[in-house]
Protein backbone atom coordinates (compact mmCIF):
# COMPACT_ATOMS: atom_id res chain seq x y z
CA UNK A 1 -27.19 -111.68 6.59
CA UNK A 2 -28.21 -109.63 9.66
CA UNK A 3 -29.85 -111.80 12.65
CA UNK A 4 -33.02 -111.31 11.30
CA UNK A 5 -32.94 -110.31 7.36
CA UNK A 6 -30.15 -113.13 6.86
CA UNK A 7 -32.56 -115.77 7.23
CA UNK A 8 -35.90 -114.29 6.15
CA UNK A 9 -35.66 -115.77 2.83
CA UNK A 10 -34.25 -118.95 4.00
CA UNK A 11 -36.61 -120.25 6.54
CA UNK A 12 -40.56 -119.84 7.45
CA UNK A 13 -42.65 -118.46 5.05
CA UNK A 14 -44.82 -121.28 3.87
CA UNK A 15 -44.37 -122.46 0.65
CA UNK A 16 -46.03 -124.53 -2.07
CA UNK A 17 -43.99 -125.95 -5.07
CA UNK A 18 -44.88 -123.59 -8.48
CA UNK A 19 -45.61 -125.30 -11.66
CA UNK A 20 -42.24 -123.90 -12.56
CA UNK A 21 -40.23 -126.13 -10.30
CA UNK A 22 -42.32 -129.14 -10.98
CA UNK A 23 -42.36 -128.72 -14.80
CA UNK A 24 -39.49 -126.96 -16.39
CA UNK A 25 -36.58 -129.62 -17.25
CA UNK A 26 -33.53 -128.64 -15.51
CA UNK A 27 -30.37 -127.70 -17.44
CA UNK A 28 -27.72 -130.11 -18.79
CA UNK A 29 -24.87 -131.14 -16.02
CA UNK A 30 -22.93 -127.38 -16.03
CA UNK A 31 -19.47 -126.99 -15.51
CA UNK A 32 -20.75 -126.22 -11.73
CA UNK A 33 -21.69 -129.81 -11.15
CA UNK A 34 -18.71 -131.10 -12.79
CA UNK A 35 -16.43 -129.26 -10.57
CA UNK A 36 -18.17 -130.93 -7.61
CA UNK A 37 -17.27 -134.32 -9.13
CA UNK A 38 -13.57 -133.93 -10.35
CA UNK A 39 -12.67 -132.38 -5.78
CA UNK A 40 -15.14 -135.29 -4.78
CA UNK A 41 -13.28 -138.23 -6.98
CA UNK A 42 -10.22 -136.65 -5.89
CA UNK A 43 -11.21 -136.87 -2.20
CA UNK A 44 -11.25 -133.41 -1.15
CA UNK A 45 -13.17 -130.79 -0.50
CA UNK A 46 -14.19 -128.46 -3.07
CA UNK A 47 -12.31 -124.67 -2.42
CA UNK A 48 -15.23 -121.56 -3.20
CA UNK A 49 -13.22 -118.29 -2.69
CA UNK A 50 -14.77 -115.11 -2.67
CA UNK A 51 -13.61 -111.88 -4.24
CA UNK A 52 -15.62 -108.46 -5.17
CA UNK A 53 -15.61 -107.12 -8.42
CA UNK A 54 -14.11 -103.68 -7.89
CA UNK A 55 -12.70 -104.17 -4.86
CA UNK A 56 -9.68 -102.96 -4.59
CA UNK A 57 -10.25 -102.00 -8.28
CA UNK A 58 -11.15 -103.85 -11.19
CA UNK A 59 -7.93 -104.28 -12.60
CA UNK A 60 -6.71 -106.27 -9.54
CA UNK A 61 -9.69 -108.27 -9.20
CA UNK A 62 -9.03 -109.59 -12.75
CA UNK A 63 -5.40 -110.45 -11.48
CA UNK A 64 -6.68 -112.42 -8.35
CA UNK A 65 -8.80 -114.52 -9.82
CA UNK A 66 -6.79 -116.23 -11.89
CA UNK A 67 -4.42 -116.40 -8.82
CA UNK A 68 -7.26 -118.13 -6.50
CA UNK A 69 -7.17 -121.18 -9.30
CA UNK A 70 -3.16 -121.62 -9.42
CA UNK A 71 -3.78 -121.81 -6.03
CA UNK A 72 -6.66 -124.67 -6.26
CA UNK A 73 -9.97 -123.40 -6.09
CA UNK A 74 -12.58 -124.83 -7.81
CA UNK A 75 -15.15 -122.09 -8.28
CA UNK A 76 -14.91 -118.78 -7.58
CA UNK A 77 -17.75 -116.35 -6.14
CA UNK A 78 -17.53 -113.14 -7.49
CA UNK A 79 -19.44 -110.45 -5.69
CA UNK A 80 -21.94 -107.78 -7.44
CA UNK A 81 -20.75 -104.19 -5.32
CA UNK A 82 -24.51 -103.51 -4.09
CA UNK A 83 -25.32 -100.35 -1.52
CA UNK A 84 -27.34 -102.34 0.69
CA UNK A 85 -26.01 -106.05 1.05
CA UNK A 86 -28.11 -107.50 3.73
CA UNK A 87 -26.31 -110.67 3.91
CA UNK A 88 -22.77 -109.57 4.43
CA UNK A 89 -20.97 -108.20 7.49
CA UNK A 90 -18.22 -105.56 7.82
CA UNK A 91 -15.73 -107.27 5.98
CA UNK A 92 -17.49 -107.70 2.62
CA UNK A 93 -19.74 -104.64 2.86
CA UNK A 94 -16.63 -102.32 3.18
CA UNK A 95 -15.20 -104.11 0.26
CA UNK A 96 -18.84 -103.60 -1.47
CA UNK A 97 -18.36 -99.81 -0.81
CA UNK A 98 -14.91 -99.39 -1.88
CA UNK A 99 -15.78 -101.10 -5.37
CA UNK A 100 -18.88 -99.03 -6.16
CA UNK A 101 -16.61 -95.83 -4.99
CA UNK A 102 -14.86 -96.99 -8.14
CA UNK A 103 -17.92 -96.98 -10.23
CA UNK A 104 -18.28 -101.33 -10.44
CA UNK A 105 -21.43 -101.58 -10.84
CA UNK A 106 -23.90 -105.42 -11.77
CA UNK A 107 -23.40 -104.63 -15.97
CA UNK A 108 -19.14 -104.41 -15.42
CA UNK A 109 -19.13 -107.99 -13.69
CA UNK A 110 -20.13 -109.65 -17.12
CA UNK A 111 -17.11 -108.09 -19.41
CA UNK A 112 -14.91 -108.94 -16.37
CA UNK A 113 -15.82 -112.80 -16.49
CA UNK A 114 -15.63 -112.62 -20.57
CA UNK A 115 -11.54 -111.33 -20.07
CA UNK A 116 -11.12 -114.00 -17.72
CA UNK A 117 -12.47 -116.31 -20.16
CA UNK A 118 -10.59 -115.16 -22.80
CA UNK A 119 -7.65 -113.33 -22.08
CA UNK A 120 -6.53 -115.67 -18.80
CA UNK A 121 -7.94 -118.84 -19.88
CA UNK A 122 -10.00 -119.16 -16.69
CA UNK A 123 -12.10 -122.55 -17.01
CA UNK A 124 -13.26 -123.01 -13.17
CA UNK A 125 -16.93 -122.52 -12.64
CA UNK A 126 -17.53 -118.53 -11.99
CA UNK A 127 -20.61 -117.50 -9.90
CA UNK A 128 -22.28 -114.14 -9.57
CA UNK A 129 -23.21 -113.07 -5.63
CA UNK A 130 -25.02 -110.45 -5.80
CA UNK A 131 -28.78 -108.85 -4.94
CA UNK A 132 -31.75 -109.10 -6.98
CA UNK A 133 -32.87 -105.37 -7.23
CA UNK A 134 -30.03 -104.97 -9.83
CA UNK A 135 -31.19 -107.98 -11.78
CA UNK A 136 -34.47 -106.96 -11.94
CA UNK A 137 -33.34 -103.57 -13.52
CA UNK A 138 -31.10 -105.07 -16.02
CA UNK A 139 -33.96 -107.89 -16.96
CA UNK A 140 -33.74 -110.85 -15.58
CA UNK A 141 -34.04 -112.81 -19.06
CA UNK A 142 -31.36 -110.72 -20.92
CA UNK A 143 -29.15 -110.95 -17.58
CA UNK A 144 -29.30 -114.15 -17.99
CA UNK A 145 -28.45 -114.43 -21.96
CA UNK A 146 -25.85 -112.01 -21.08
CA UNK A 147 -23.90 -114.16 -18.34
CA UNK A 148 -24.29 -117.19 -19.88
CA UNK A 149 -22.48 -115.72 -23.20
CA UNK A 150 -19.80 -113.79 -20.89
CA UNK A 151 -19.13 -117.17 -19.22
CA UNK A 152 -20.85 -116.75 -16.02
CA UNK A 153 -22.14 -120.47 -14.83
CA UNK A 154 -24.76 -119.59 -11.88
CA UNK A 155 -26.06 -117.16 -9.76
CA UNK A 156 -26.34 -116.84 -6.01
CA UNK A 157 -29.67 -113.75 -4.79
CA UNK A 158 -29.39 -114.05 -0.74
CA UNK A 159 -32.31 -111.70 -0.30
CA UNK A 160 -34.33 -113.77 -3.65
CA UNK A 161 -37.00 -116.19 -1.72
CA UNK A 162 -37.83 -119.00 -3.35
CA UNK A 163 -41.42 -118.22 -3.46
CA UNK A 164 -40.11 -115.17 -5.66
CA UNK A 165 -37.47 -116.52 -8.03
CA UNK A 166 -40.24 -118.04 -10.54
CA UNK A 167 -38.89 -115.07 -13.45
CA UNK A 168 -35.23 -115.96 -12.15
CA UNK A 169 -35.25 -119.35 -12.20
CA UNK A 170 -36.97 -119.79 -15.62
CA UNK A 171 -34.20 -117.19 -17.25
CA UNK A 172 -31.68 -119.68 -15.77
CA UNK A 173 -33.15 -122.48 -16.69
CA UNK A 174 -33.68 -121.27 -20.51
CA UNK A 175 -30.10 -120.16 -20.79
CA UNK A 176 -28.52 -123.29 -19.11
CA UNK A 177 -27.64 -121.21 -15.88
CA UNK A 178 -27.63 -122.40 -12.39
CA UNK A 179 -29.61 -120.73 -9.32
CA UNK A 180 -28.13 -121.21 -5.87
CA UNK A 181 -30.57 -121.25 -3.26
CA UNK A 182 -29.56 -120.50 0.20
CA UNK A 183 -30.84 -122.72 3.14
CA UNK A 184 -30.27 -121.32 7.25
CA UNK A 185 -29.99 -123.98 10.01
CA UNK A 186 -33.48 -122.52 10.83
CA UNK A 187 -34.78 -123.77 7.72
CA UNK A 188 -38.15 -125.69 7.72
CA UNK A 189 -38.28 -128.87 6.22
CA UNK A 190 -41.40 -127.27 3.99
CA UNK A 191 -38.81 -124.47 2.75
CA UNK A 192 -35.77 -127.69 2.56
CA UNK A 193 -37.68 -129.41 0.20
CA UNK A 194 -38.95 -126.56 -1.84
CA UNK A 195 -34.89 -125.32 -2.32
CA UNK A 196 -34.41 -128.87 -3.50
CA UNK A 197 -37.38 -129.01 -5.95
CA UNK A 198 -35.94 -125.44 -7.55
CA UNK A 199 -32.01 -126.13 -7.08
CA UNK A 200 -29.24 -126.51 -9.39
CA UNK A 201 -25.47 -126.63 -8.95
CA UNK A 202 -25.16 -127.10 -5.41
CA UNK A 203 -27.17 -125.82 -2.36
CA UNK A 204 -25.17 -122.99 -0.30
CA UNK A 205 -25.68 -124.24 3.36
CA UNK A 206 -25.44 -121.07 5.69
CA UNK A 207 -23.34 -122.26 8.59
CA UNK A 208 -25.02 -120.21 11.69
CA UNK A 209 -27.79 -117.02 11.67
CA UNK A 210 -26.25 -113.76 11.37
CA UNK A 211 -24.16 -112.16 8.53
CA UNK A 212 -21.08 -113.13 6.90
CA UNK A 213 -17.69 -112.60 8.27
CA UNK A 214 -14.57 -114.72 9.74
CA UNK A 215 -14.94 -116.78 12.66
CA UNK A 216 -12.82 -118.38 14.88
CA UNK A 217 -14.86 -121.68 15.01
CA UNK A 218 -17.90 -123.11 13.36
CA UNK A 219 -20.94 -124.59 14.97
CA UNK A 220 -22.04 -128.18 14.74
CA UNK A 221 -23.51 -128.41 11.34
CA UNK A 222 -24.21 -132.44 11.22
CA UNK A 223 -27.84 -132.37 12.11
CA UNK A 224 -28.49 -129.12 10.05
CA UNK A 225 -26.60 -130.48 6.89
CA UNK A 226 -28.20 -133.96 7.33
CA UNK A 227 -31.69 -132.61 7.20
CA UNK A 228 -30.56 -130.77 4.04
CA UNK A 229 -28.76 -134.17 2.38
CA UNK A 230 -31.74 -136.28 2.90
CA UNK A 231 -33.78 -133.77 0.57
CA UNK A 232 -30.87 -133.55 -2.35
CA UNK A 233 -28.63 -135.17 -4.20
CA UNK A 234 -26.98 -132.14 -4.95
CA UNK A 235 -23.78 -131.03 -3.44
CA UNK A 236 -23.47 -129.12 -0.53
CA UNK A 237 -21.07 -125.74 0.06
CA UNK A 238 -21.18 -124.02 3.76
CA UNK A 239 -19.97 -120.90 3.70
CA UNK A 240 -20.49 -117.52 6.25
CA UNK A 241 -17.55 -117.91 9.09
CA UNK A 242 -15.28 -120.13 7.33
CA UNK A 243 -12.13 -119.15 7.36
CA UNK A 244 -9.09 -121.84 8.19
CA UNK A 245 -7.78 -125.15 6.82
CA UNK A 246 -9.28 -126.61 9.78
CA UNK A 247 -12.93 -125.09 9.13
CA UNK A 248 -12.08 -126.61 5.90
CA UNK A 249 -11.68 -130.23 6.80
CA UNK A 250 -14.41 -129.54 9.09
CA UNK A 251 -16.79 -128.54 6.22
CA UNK A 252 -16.18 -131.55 4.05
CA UNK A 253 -16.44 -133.94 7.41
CA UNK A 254 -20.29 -133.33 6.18
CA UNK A 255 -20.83 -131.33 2.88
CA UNK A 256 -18.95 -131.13 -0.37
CA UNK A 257 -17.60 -127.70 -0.40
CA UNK A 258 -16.11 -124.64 1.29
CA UNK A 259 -16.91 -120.53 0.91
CA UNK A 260 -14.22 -118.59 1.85
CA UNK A 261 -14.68 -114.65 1.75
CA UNK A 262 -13.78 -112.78 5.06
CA UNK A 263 -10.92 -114.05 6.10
CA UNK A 264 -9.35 -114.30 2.71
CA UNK A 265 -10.51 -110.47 1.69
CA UNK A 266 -9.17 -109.50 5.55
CA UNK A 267 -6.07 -111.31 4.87
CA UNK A 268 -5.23 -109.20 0.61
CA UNK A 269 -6.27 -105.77 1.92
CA UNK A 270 -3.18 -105.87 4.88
CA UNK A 271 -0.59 -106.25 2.03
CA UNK A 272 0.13 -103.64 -0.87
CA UNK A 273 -1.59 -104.53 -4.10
CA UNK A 274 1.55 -105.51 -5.82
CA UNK A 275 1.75 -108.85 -3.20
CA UNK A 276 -2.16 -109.24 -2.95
CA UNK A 277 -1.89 -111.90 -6.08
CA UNK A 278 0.80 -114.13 -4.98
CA UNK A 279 -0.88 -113.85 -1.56
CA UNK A 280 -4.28 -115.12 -2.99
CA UNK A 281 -2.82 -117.87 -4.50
CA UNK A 282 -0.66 -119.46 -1.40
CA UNK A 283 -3.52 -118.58 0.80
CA UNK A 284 -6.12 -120.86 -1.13
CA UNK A 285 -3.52 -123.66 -1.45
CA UNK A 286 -3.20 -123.34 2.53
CA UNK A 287 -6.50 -123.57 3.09
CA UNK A 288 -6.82 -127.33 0.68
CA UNK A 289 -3.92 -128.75 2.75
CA UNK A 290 -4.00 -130.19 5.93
CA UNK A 291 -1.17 -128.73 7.35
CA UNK A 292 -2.15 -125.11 5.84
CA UNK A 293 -2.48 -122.41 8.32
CA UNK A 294 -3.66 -119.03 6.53
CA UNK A 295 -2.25 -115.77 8.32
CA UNK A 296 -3.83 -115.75 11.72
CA UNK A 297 -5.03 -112.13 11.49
CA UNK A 298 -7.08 -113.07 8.56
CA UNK A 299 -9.66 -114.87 11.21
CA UNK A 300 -10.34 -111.75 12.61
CA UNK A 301 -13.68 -109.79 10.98
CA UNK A 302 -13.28 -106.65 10.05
């Protein structure tokens, strides 16, 4: 997110818990949860590439995805092509551009996950990224009947504050959906605890203030994360900056899983689309092994 609008619906606004997050029953365990498990049992850290929808067309995102999982990841973020995504830098927004140049719009996501469901026998955890104003057109109750039939397991809103996500939350919660909440490291405790009281799935730690986009190191995250561990029990994925096998090990030296979006989409748009699959693939297996060293240039933003 930008400096300022990144955080806004992260961090100070006060809040009081809603009858909604102290009454409805959560959902089941989803396949979200259980994804968590099966990296943590296995001692790793759990892999959360990003791709967009659209970008660089539909066709090809439908070929990466299934790429990203030979290659080891254990979700996949899929990004909704918005016009104004607050919470992304250069790197994702000109991806966000390129797919809605192509027409991808919210309602083309959900037959996307449904033929990777069906025709390429994805069965990783697939989340939606993607703003609210879209949601709220299509109807937040029937977008969330929708996904959940397509195969989509949760949704992540960056610019959906908690104190907002009452109609949201109770469409997810009806249709066995998780809602990822985003926390800043200038989170209060008051807004900590009410992202805990409302969360499902995992909480998505963002690793520093600003916007998305490769870095060439992270920031020490052990005090932020801490704060946020003592107020869940539910896993814990940093993403925004991370971008190496080393950010990688660095992530799960304190929270359960890694976003990777930047670097990886900086990394497929170098090479002609023909290679951009077989490139996803070894790049996410680099990034799970201690010895992996994604391209260099991928680090850079763009």
């Amino acid at each position: 997110m930008s400096a300022h609008a990144a955080t806004s619906s992260m961090q100070q606004a006060p809040t009081t818990q809603s009858p909604l997050a102290r009454e409805t029953a959560l959902p089941v365990p989803s396949r979200i949860g259980a994804a968590f498990a099966a990296a943590k049992a296995e001692g790793r850290t759990a892999l959360i590439p990003f791709v967009t929808a659209g970008y660089p067309n539909l066709a090809m995102t439908e070929q990466l995805i299934p790429a990203l999982v030979r290659g080891g990841a254990d979700l996949i973020e899929i990004g909704v092509p918005f016009s104004d995504p607050l919470a992304d830098g250069a790197t994702v927004q000109r991806a966000s551009q390129a797919a809605l140049a192509n027409g991808v719009r919210l309602a083309d996501c959900l037959p996307l996950v449904e033929r990777l469901r069906a025709r390429h026998g994805v069965q990783v955890p697939l989340l939606l990224m993607g703003y609210y104003n879209p949601i709220l057109q299509y109807g937040p109750d029937r977008f969330a009947a929708d996904a959940a039939e397509a195969g989509v397991d949760g949704f992540i809103v960056p610019d959906l504050p908690t104190e907002e996500s009452d109609e949201l939350l109770a469409a997810c919660r009806a249709h066995g959906r998780d809602l990822i909440f985003l926390l800043a490291p200038t989170s209060t405790e008051a807004r900590i605890a009410d992202v805990a009281a409302r969360a499902s799935g995992f909480v998505y730690c963002v690793s520093l203030r600003g916007v998305t986009g490769a870095r060439q190191q992270l920031p020490d995250l052990e005090e932020y994360v801490g704060r946020v561990r003592r107020a869940t029990n539910l896993p814990l994925a940093i993403g925004f900056g991370v971008s190496t096998a080393e950010h990688v090990r660095q992530v799960g030296m304190v929270a359960d899983g890694a976003v990777v979006a930047s670097a990886l989409i900086n990394h497929l748009e170098r090479l002609p689309e023909s290679e951009q699959p077989a490139a996803a693939e070894a790049f996410v297996r680099a990034l799970g092994e201690p010895s992996g060293r994604p391209n260099e240039e991928s680090k850079s933003e763009g």
